[in-house]
Protein backbone atom coordinates (compact mmCIF):
# COMPACT_ATOMS: atom_id res chain seq x y z
CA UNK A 1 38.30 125.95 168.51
CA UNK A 2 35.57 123.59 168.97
CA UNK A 3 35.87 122.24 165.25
CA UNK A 4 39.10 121.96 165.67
CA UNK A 5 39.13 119.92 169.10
CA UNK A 6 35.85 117.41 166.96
CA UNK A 7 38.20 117.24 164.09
CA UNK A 8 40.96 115.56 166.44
CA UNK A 9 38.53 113.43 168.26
CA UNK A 10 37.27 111.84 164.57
CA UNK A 11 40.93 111.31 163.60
CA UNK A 12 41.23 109.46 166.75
CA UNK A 13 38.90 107.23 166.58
CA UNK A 14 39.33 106.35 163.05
CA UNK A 15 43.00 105.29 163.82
CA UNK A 16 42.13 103.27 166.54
CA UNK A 17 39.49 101.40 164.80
CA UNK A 18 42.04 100.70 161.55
CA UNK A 19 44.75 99.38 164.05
CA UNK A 20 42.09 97.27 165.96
CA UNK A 21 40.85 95.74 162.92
CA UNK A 22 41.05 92.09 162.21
CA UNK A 23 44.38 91.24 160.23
CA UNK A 24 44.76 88.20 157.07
CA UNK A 25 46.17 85.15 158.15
CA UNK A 26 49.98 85.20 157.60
CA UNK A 27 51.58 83.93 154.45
CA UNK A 28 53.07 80.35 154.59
CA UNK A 29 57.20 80.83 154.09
CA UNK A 30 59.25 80.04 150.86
CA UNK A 31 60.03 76.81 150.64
CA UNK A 32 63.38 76.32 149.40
CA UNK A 33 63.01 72.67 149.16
CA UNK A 34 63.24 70.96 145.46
CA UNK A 35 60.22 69.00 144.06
CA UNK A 36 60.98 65.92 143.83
CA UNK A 37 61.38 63.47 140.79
CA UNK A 38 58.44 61.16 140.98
CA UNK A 39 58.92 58.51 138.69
CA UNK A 40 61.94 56.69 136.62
CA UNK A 41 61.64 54.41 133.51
CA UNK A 42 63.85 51.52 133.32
CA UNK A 43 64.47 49.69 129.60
CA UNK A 44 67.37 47.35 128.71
CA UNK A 45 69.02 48.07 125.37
CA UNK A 46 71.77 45.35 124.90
CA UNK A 47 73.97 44.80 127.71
CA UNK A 48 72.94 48.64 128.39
CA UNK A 49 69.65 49.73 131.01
CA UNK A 50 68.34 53.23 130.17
CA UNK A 51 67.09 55.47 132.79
CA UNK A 52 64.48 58.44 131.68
CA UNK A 53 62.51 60.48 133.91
CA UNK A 54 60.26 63.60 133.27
CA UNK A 55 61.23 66.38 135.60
CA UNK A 56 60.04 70.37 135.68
CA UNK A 57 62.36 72.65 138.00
CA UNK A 58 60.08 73.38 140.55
CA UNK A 59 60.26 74.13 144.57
CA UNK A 60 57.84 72.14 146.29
CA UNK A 61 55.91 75.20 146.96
CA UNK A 62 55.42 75.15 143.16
CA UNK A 63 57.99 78.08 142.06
CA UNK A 64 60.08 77.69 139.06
CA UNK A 65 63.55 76.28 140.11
CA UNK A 66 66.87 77.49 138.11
CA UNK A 67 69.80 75.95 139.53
CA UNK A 68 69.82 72.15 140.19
CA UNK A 69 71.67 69.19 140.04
CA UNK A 70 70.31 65.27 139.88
CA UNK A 71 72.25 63.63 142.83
CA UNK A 72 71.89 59.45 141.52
CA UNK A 73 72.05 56.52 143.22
CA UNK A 74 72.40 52.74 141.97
CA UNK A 75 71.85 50.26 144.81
CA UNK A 76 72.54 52.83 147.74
CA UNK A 77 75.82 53.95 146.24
CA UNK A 78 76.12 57.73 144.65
CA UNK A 79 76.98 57.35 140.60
CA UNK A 80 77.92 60.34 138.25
CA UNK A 81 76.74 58.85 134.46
CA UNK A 82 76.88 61.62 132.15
CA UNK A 83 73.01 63.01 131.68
CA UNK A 84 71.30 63.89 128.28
CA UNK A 85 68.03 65.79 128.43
CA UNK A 86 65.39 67.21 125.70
CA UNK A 87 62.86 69.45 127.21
CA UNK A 88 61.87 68.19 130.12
CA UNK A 89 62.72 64.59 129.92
CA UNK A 90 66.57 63.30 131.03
CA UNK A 91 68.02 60.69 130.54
CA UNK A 92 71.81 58.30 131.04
CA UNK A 93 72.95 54.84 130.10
CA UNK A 94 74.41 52.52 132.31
CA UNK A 95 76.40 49.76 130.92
CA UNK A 96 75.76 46.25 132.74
CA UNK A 97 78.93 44.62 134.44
CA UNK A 98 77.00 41.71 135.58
CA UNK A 99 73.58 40.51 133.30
CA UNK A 100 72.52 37.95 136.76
CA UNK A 101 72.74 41.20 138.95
CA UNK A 102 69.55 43.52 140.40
CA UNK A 103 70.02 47.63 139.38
CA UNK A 104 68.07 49.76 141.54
CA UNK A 105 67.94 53.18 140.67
CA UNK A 106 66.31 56.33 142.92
CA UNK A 107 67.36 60.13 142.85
CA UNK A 108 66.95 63.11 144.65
CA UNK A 109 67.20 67.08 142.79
CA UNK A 110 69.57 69.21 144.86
CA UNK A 111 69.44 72.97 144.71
CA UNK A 112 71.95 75.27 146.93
CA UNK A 113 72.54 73.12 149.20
CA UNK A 114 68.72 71.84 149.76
CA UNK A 115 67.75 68.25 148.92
CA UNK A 116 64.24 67.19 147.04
CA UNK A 117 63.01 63.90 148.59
CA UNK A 118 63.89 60.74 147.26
CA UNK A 119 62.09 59.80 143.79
CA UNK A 120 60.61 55.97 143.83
CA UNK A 121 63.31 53.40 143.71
CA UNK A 122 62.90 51.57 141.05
CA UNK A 123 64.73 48.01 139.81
CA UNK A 124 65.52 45.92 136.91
CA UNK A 125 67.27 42.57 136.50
CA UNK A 126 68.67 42.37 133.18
CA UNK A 127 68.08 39.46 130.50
CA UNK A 128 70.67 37.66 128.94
CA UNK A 129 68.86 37.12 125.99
CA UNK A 130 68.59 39.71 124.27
CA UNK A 131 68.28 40.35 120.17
CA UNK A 132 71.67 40.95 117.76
CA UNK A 133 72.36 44.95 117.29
CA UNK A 134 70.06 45.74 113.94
CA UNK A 135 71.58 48.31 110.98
CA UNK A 136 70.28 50.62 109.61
CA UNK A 137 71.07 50.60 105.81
CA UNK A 138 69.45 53.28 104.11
CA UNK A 139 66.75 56.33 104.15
CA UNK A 140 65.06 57.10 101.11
CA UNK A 141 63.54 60.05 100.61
CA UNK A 142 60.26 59.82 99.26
CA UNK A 143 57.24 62.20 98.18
CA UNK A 144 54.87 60.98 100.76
CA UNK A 145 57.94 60.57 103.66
CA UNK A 146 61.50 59.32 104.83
CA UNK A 147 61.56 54.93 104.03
CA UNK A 148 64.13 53.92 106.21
CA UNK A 149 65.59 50.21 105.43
CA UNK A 150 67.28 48.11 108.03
CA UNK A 151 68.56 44.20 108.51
CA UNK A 152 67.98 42.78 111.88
CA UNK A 153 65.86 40.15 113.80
CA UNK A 154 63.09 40.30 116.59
CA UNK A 155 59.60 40.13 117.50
CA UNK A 156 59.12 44.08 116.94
CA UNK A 157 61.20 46.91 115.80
CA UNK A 158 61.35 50.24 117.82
CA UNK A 159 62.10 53.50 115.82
CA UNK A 160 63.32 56.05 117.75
CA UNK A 161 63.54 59.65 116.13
CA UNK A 162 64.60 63.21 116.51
CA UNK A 163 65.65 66.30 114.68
CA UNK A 164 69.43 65.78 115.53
CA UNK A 165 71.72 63.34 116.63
CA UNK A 166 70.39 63.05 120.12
CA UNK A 167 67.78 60.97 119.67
CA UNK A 168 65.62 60.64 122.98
CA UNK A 169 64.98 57.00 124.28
CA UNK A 170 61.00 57.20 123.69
CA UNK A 171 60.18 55.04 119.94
CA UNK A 172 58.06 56.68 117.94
CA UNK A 173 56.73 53.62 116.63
CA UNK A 174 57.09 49.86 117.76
CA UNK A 175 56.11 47.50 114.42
CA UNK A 176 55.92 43.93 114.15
CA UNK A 177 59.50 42.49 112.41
CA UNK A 178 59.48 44.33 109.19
CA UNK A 179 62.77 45.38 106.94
CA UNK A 180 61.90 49.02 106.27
CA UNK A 181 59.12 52.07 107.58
CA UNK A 182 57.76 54.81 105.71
CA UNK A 183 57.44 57.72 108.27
CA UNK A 184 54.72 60.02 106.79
CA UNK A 185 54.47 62.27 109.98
CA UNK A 186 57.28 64.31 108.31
CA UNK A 187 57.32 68.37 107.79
CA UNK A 188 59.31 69.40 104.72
CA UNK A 189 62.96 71.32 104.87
CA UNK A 190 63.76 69.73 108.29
CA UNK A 191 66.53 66.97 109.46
CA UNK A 192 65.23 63.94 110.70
CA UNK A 193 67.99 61.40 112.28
CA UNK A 194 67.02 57.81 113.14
CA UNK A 195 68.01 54.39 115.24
CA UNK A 196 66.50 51.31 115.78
CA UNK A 197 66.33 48.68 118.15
CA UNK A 198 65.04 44.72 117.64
CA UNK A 199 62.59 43.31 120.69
CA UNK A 200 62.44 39.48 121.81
CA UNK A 201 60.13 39.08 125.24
CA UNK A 202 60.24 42.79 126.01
CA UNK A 203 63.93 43.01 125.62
CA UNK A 204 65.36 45.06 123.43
CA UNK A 205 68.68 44.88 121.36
CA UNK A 206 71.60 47.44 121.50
CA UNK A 207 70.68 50.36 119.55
CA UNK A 208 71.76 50.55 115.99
CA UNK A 209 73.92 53.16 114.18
CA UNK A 210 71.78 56.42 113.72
CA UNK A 211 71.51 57.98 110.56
CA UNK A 212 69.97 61.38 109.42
CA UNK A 213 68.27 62.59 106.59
CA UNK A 214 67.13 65.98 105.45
CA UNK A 215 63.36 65.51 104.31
CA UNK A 216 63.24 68.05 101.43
CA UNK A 217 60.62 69.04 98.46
CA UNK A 218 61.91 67.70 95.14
CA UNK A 219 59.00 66.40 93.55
CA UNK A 220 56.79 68.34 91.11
CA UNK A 221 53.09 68.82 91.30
CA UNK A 222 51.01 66.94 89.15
CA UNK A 223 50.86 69.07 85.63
CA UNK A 224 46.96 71.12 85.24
CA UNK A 225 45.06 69.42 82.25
CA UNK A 226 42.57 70.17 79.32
CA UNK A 227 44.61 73.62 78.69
CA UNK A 228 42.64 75.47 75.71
CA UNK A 229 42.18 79.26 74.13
CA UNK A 230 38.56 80.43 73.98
CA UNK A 231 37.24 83.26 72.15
CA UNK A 232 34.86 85.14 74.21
CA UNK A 233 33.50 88.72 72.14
CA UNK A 234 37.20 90.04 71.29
CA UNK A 235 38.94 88.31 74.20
CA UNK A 236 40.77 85.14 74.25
CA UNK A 237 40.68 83.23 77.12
CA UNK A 238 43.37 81.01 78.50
CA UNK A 239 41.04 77.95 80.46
CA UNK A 240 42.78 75.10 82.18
CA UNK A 241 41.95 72.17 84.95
CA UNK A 242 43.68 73.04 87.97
CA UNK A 243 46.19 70.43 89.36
CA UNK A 244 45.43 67.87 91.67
CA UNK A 245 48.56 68.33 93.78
CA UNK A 246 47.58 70.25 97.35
CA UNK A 247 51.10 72.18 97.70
CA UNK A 248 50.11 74.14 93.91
CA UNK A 249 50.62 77.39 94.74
CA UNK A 250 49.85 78.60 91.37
CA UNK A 251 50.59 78.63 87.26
CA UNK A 252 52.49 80.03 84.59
CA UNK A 253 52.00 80.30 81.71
CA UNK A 254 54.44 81.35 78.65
CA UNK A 255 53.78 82.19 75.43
CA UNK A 256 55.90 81.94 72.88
CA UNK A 257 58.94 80.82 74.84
CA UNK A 258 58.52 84.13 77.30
CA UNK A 259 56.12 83.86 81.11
CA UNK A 260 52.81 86.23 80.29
CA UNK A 261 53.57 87.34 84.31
CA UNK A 262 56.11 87.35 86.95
CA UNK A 263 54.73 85.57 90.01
CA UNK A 264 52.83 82.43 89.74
CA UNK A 265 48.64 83.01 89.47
CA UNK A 266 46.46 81.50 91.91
CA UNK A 267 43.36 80.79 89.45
CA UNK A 268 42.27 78.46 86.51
CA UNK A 269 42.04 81.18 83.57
CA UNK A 270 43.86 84.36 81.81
CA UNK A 271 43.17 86.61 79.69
CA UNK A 272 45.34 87.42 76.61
CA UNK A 273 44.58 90.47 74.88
CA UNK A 274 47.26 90.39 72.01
CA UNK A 275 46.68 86.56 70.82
CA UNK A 276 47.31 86.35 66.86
CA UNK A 277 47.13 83.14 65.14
CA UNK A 278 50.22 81.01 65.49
CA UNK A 279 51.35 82.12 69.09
CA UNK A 280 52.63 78.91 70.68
CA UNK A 281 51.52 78.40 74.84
CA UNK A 282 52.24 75.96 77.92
CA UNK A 283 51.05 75.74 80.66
CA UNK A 284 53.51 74.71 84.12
CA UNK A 285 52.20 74.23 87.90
CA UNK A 286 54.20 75.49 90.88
CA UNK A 287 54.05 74.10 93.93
CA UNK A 288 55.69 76.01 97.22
CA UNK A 289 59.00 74.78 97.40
CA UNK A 290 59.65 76.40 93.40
CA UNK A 291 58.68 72.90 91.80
CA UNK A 292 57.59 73.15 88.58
CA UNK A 293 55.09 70.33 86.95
CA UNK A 294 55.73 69.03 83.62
CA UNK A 295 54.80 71.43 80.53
CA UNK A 296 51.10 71.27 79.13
CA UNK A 297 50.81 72.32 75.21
CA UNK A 298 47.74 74.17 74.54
CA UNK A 299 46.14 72.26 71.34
CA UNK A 300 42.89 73.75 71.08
CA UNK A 301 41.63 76.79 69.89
CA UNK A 302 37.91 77.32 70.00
CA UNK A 303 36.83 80.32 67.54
């Protein structure tokens, strides 16, 4: 009984200390308050200013936010322009009624009924002056790129680019007044679509037409070289140079009309076991979109 009664008396005590014990500070609660958009970018394209902003969804306690809504303003009044967005930049264009007139632009994000704070107002006053609408009038497609071609006058050209028609209003490049641009900075097998704007003082012309092009391998590799047959013991050995071209993915090689394998090799010789005296060879590289270089004859035997 007297176990039992000590047994009690430890439980006691040992709930009383866990219940006294010191407790964490309390959590701070959810905000359900957007972050707000901290910055806008005003341009002038034509008689058009551009507004782009970099936003990520977020609460201002830093959780991700799903549902939202941009509510705009253009010198204190609420507008609805239709907005475009690629990742996390957005975008609109608002055509100028008046080019003598101040546009300030600020925002806030609403989310279920909660409103961010207001981003920076920010505030252009358009130029009259501003370059002729440029053309673009062709894309090549070239081995080392896409070589777009374009009429138009300015200071500097901005390219703007993308992989479809909605082409974001950040240039890739901004070039003194040329006519036409090789863009290297190109991956094979994709669409690449393109406009342009002129620039005179920091104003930029209306943007021209945009025009796509699919930036596809048609070129073939550079051919190997110094293809010969060596007789090594009771072997013959097919020996060439390797191409120079970095996309090779390998050779063929046929011999009388007919390819010795199926899949391109990845090597610079071969060995063929059943040469006689007469058999006729080339020699063809492949590079990896199924290009084939031009044929190389052997033309020396060495006994």
């Amino acid at each position: 009984m007297e176990k039992i009664y000590k047994f009690i008396l430890i439980l006691s005590v040992a709930f009383i200390f866990v219940a006294c014990g010191k407790k964490g500070d309390p959590l701070p609660p959810i905000s359900k308050k957007p972050l707000y958009v901290n910055s806008l970018k005003l341009r002038q394209q034509g008689n058009s200013i551009v507004v782009s902003w970099n936003y990520i969804p977020r609460y201002d306690d830093n959780r991700p936010l799903k549902e939202f809504f941009f509510k705009i303003y253009l010198n204190e009044e609420i507008v609805s322009p239709k907005i475009y967005s690629k990742g996390d930049l957005y975008w609109f264009s608002f055509k100028i009624p008046n080019l003598k007139k101040e546009y300030c632009f600020n925002m806030y994000v609403v989310s279920k009924g909660q409103e961010s704070d207001s981003s920076p107002i920010e505030c252009i006053i358009p130029s009259e002056d501003y370059p002729d609408k440029p053309k673009i009038l062709d894309i090549e497609l070239k081995e080392e790129g896409l070589l777009i071609k374009w009429n138009g006058e300015g200071d500097f050209i901005n390219i703007y680019r993308s992989n479809d028609e909605l082409i974001p209003p950040v240039p890739l490049k901004r070039i003194k007044n040329l006519y036409s641009y090789l863009d290297r900075d190109l991956v094979f097998n994709k669409k690449y679509c393109y406009y342009i704007t002129t620039e005179n003082k920091e104003v930029e012309s209306e943007k021209s037409n945009t025009v796509c092009k699919d930036f596809i391998d048609i070129f073939p590799p550079n051919p190997p070289s110094d293809f010969k047959l060596l007789k090594k013991n009771n072997d013959y050995y097919l020996i060439w140079k390797e191409s120079p071209s970095k996309d090779v993915i390998g050779y063929m090689i046929y011999k009388n009309g007919k390819p010795l394998f199926n899949i391109p090799i990845k090597t610079y010789f071969f060995i063929d076991r059943s040469y006689k005296k007469g058999d006729r060879y080339f020699i063809v590289a492949i590079d990896r979109a199924g290009n084939k270089s031009e044929k190389v004859y052997l033309e020396k035997v060495i006994e």
